[in-house]
Protein backbone atom coordinates (compact mmCIF):
# COMPACT_ATOMS: atom_id res chain seq x y z
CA UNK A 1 2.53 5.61 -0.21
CA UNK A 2 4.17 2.14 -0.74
CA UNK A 3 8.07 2.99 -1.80
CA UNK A 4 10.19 0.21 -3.85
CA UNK A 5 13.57 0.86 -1.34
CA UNK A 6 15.29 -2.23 -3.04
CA UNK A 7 18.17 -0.01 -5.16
CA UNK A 8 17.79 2.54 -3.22
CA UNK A 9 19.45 0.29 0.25
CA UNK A 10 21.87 -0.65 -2.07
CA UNK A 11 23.43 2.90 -2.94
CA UNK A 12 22.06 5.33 0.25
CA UNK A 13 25.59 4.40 2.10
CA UNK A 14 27.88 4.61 -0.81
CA UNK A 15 28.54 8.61 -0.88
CA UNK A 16 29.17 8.72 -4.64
CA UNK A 17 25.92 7.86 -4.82
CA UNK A 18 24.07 10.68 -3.39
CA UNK A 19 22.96 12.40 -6.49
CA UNK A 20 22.00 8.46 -8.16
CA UNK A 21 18.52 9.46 -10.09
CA UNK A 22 17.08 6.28 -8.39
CA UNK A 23 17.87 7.14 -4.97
CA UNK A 24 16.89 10.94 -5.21
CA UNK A 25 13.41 9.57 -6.34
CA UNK A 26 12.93 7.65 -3.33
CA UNK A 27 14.37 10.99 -0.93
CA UNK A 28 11.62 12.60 -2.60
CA UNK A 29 9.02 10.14 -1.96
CA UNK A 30 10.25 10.20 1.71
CA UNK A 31 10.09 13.98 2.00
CA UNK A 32 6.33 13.90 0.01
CA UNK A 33 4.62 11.00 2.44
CA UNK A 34 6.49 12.86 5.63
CA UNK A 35 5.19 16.05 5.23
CA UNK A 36 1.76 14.58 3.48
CA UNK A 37 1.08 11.87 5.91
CA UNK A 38 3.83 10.81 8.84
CA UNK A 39 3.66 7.21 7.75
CA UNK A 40 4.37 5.05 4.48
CA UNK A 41 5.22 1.50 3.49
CA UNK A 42 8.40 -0.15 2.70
CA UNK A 43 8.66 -2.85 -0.01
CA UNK A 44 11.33 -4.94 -1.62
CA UNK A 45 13.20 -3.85 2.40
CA UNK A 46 15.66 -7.11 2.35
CA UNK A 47 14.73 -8.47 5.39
CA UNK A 48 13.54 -11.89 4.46
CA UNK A 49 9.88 -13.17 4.30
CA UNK A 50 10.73 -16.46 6.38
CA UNK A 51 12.10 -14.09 9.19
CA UNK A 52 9.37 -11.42 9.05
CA UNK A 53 6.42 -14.20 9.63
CA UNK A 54 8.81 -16.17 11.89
CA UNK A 55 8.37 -13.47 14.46
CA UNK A 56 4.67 -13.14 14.44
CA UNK A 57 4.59 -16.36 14.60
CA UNK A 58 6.42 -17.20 17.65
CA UNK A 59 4.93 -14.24 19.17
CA UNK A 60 1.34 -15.58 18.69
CA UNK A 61 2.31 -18.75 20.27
CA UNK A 62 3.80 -17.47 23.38
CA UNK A 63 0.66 -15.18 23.48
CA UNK A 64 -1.23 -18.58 23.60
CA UNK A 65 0.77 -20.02 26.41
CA UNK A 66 -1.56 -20.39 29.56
CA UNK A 67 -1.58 -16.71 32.14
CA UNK A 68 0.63 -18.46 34.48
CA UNK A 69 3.24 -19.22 31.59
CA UNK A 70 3.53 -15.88 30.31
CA UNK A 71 3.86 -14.07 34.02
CA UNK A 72 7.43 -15.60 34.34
CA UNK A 73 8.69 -12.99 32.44
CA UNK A 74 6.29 -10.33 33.95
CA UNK A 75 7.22 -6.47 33.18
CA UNK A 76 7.67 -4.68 36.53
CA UNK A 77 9.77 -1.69 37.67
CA UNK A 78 12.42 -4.38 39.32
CA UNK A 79 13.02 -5.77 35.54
CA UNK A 80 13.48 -2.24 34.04
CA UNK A 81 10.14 -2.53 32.46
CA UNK A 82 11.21 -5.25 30.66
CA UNK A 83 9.26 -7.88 29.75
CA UNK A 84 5.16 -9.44 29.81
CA UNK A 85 1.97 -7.00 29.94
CA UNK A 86 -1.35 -8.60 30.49
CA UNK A 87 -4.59 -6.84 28.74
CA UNK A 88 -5.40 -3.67 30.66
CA UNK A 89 -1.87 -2.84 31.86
CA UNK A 90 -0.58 -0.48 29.14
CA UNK A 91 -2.40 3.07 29.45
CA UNK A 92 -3.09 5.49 26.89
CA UNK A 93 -3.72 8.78 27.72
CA UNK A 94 -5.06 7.65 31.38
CA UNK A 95 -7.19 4.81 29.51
CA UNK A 96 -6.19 1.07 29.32
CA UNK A 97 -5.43 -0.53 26.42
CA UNK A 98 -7.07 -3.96 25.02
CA UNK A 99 -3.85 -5.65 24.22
CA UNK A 100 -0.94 -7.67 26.01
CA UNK A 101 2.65 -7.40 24.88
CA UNK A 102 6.42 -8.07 25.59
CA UNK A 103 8.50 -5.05 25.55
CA UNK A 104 12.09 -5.56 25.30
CA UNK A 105 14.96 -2.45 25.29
CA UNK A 106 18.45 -1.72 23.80
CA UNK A 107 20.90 -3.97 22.34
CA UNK A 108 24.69 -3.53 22.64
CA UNK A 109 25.44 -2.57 19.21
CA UNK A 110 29.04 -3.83 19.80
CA UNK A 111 27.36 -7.31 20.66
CA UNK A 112 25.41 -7.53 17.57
CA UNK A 113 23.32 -10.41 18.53
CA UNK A 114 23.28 -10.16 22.37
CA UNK A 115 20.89 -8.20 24.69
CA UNK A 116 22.53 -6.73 27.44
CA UNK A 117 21.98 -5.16 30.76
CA UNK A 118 21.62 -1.12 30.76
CA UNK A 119 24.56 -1.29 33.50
CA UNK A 120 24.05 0.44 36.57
CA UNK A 121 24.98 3.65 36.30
CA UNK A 122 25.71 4.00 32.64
CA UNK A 123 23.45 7.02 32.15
CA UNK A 124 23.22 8.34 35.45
CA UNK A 125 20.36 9.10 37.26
CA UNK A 126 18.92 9.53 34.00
CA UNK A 127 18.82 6.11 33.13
CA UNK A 128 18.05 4.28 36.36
CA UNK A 129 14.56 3.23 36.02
CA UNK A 130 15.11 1.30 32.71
CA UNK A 131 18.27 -0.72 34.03
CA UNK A 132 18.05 -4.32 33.92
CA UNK A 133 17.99 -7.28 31.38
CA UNK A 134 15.75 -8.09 28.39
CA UNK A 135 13.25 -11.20 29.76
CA UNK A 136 12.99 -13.88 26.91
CA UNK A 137 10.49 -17.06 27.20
CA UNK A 138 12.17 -20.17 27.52
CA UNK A 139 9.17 -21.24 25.33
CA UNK A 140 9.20 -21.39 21.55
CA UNK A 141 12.80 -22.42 22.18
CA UNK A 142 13.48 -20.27 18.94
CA UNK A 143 12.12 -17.26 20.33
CA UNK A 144 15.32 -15.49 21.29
CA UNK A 145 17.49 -16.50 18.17
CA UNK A 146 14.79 -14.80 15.82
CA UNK A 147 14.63 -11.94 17.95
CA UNK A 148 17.84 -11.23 18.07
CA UNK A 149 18.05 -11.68 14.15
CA UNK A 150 15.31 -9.53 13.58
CA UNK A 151 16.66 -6.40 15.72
CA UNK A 152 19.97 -7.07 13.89
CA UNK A 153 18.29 -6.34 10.36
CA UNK A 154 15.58 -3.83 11.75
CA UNK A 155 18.22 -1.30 13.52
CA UNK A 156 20.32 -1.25 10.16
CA UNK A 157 17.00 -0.86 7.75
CA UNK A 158 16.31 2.11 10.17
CA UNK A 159 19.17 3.58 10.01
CA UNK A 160 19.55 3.37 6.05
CA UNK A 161 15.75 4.92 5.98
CA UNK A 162 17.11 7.46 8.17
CA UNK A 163 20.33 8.25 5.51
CA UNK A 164 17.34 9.15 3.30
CA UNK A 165 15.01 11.40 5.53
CA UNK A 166 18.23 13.03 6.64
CA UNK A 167 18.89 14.25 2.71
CA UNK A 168 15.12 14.63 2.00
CA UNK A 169 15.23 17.79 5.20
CA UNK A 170 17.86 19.19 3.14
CA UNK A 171 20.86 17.85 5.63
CA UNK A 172 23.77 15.46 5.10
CA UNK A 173 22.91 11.98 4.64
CA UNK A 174 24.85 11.24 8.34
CA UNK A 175 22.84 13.76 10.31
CA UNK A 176 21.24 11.12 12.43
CA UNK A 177 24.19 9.45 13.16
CA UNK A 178 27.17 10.10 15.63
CA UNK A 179 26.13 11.76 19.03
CA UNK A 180 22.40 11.68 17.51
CA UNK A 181 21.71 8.17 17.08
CA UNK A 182 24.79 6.81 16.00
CA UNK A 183 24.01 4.22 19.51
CA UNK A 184 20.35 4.05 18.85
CA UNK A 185 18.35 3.41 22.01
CA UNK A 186 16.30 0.99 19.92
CA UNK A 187 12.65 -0.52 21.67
CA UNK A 188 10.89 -3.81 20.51
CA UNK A 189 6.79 -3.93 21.58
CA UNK A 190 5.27 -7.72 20.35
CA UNK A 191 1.92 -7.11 20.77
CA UNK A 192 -1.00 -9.19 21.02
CA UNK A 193 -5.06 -7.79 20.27
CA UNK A 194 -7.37 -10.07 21.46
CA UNK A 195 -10.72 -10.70 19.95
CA UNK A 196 -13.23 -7.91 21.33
CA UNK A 197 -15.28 -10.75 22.49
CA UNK A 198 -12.69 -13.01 24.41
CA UNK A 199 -12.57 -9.65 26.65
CA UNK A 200 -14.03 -9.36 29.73
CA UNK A 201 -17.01 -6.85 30.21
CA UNK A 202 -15.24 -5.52 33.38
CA UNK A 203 -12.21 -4.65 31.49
CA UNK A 204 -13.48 -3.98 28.05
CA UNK A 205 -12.70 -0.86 25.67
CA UNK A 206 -13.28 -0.55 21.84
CA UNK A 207 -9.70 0.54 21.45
CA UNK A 208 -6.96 -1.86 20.74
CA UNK A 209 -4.26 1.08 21.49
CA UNK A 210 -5.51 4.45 21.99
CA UNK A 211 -4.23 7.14 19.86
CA UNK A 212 -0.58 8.55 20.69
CA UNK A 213 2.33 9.45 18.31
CA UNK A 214 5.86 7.45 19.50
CA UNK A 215 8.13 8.92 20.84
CA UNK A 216 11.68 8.80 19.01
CA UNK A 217 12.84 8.55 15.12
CA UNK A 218 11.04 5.75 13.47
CA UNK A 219 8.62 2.85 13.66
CA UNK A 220 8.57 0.04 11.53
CA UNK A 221 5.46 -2.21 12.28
CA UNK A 222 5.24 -5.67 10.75
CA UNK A 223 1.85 -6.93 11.14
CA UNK A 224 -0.67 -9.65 10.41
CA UNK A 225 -1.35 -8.96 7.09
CA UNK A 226 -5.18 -10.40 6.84
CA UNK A 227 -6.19 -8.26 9.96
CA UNK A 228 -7.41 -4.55 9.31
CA UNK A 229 -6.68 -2.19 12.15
CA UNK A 230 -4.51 0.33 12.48
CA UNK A 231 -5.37 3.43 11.56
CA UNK A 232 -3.67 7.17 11.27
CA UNK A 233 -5.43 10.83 11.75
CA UNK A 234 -5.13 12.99 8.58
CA UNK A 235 -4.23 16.42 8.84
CA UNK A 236 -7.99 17.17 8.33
CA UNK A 237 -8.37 15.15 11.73
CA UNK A 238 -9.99 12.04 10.23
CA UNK A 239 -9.27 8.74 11.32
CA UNK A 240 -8.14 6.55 7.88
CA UNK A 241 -6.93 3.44 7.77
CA UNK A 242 -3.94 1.56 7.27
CA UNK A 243 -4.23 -1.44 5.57
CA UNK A 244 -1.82 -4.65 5.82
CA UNK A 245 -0.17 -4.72 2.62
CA UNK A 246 1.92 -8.13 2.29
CA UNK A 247 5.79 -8.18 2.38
CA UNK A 248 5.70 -5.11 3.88
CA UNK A 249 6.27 -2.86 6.65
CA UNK A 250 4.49 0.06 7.98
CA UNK A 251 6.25 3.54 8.77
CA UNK A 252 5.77 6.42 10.86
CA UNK A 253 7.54 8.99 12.17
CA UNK A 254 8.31 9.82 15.85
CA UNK A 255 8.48 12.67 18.51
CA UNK A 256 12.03 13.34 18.12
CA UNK A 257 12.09 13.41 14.35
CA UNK A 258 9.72 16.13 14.55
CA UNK A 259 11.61 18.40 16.90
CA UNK A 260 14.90 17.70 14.75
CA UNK A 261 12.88 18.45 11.92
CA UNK A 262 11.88 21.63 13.39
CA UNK A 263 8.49 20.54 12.64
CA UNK A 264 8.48 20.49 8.82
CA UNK A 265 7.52 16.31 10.24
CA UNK A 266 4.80 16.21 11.82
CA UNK A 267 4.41 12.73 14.45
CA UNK A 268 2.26 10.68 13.27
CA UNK A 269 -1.12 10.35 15.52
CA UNK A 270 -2.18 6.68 15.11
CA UNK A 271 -4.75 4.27 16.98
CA UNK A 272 -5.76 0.78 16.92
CA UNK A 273 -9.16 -0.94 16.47
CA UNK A 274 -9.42 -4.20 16.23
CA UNK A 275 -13.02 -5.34 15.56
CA UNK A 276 -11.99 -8.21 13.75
CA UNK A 277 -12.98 -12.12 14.88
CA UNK A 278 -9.42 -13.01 14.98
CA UNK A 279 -7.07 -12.46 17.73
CA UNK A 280 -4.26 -9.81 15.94
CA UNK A 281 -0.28 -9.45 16.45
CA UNK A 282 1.78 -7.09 15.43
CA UNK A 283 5.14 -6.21 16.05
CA UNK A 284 6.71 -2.57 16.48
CA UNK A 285 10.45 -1.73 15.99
CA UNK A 286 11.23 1.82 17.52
CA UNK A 287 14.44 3.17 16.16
CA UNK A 288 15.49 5.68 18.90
CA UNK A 289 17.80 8.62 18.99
CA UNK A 290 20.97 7.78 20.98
CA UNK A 291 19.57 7.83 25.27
CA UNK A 292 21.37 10.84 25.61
CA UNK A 293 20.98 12.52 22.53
CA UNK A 294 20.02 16.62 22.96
CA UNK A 295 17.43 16.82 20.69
CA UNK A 296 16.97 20.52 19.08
CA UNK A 297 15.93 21.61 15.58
CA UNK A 298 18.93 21.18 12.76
CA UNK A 299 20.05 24.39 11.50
CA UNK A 300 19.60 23.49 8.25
CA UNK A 301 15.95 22.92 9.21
CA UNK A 302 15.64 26.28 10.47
CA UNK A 303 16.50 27.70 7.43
CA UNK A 304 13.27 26.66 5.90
CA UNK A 305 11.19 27.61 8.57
CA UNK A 306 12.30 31.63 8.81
CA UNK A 307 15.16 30.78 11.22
CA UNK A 308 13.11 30.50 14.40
CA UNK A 309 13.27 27.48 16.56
CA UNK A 310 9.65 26.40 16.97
CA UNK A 311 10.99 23.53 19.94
CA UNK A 312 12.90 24.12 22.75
CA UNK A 313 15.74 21.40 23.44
CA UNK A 314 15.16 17.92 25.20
CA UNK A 315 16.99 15.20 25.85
CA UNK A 316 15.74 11.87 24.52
CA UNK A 317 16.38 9.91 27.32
CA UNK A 318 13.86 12.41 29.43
CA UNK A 319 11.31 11.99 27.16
CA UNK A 320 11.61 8.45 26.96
CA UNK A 321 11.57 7.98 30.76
CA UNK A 322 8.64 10.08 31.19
CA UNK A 323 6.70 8.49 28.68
CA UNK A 324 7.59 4.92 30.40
CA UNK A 325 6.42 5.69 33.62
CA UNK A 326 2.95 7.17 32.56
CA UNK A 327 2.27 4.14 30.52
CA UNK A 328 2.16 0.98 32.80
CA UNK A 329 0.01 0.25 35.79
CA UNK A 330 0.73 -2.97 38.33
């Protein structure tokens, strides 16, 4: 489902406009590809065309910066787990994955174009593994800058989708905000699929990124648009794919919205397989509950599912951590 959002931005945070015919159209097309399917496409989003191919862009070039180049800003535990990936080092499901990447975490969201340290100590022991600074390339010199413009837009665009999932479970159109994720913990992944022949045999899979649902709120994936490979399990269990369609993004819906959802969302099971002759990027904007959050179905989701809690509590930042350390090798 590919939803026109373009009014709809415009009115979701005015609260007179809650009941707007062309807003409850799109809450319903939310709540229909949700419980249908776990992903859809945004067009007509605002963020701007120049911006959305500047960051694949830049990514692709850093990805073809020589090995030695790139390991200056290697991910380790030291950095947080912050930073480069070469091919082989992410793990899915105890099998490596044919793609490198940068990860990059939270943002200060009252330093709204600045990364910042997780301070020491800011979440407890709960947080300690992930402390440390975002590692940038010093090469494309614009890399930072559109980063940091790019989060900017992508955390608000989130949030507004959110407004709308949040009225499309029945709830208020601020349910995901305050203590939830009113301070999302927010992940970037730039991620780079080689060609399957540029591989080597030791190290080669078929699978780009094997298949896993993500673990918080929302993902919104801007990838190359002439590459097919992503591709989502239907609730029949088949594997279909999801196409590049330009000036757009891909959505799909996380861990955590399912458990707030009291499962009425389902996380979406997704894959890659990239078979084509061209080397592929794509980057993937998490939009994270708050690090702390408690994470618990919403009453009002209850209601619809006979009262009975079908998840028990967790707290995001558990998850999260878990998840981190069970995905990297060194």
């Amino acid at each position: 489902m590919n939803l026109d959002i373009n009014g709809y931005l415009e009115k979701i945070d005015d609260p007179v406009m809650v009941d707007d015919k062309e807003l409850q159209d799109v809450v319903r097309q939310l709540d229909k590809a949700c419980k249908e399917a776990g992903f859809f496409y945004v067009k007509n989003h605002g963020i701007p065309d120049s911006l959305v191919k500047g960051v694949k862009d830049v990514t692709r070039t850093f990805f073809n910066l020589p090995y030695e180049d790139k390991l200056k800003i290697k991910l380790t535990a030291q950095s947080g787990y912050r930073g480069y990936q070469r091919v082989g080092e992410n793990i899915t499901k105890g099998k490596p994955d044919m793609h490198e990447a940068i990860d990059s975490l939270k943002c200060d969201k009252n330093m709204a174009q600045c990364y910042r340290e997780m301070k020491p100590g800011e979440y407890g022991s709960l947080g300690q593994s992930l402390e440390g600074s975002n590692l940038w390339p010093c090469y494309p010199p614009n890399f930072k800058v559109l980063m940091e413009e790019y989060i900017y837009l992508l955390r608000d665009l989130s949030r507004k989708i959110m407004r709308g999932i949040a009225l499309a479970l029945g709830g208020p159109p601020d349910a995901f905000e305050r203590e939830k994720a009113g301070d999302p913990f927010w992940v970037m992944r730039l991620i780079g699929y080689p060609i399957s022949s540029d591989i080597s045999e030791i190290q080669h899979t078929d699978t780009g990124c094997g298949a896993h649902t993500d673990y918080g709120l929302l993902t919104l994936v801007n990838q190359d648009v002439e590459i097919n490979a992503l591709q989502v399990q239907n609730k029949n269990g088949e594997w279909i794919s999801a196409p590049p369609i330009p000036d757009t993004f891909v959505c799909n819906i996380g861990d955590m919205l399912k458990i707030w959802s009291n499962g009425l969302y389902e996380s979406t099971l997704h894959r890659v397989i990239n078979n084509s002759s061209k080397y592929r990027v794509s980057v993937a904007f998490f939009y994270e509950p708050n690090f702390d959050a408690s994470v618990e179905p919403f009453e009002f989701c209850k209601q619809k599912t006979r009262g009975i809690a079908k998840f028990d509590k967790v707290v995001y930042g558990e998850h999260l951590v878990n998840k981190v350390l069970n995905n990297f090798v060194y």
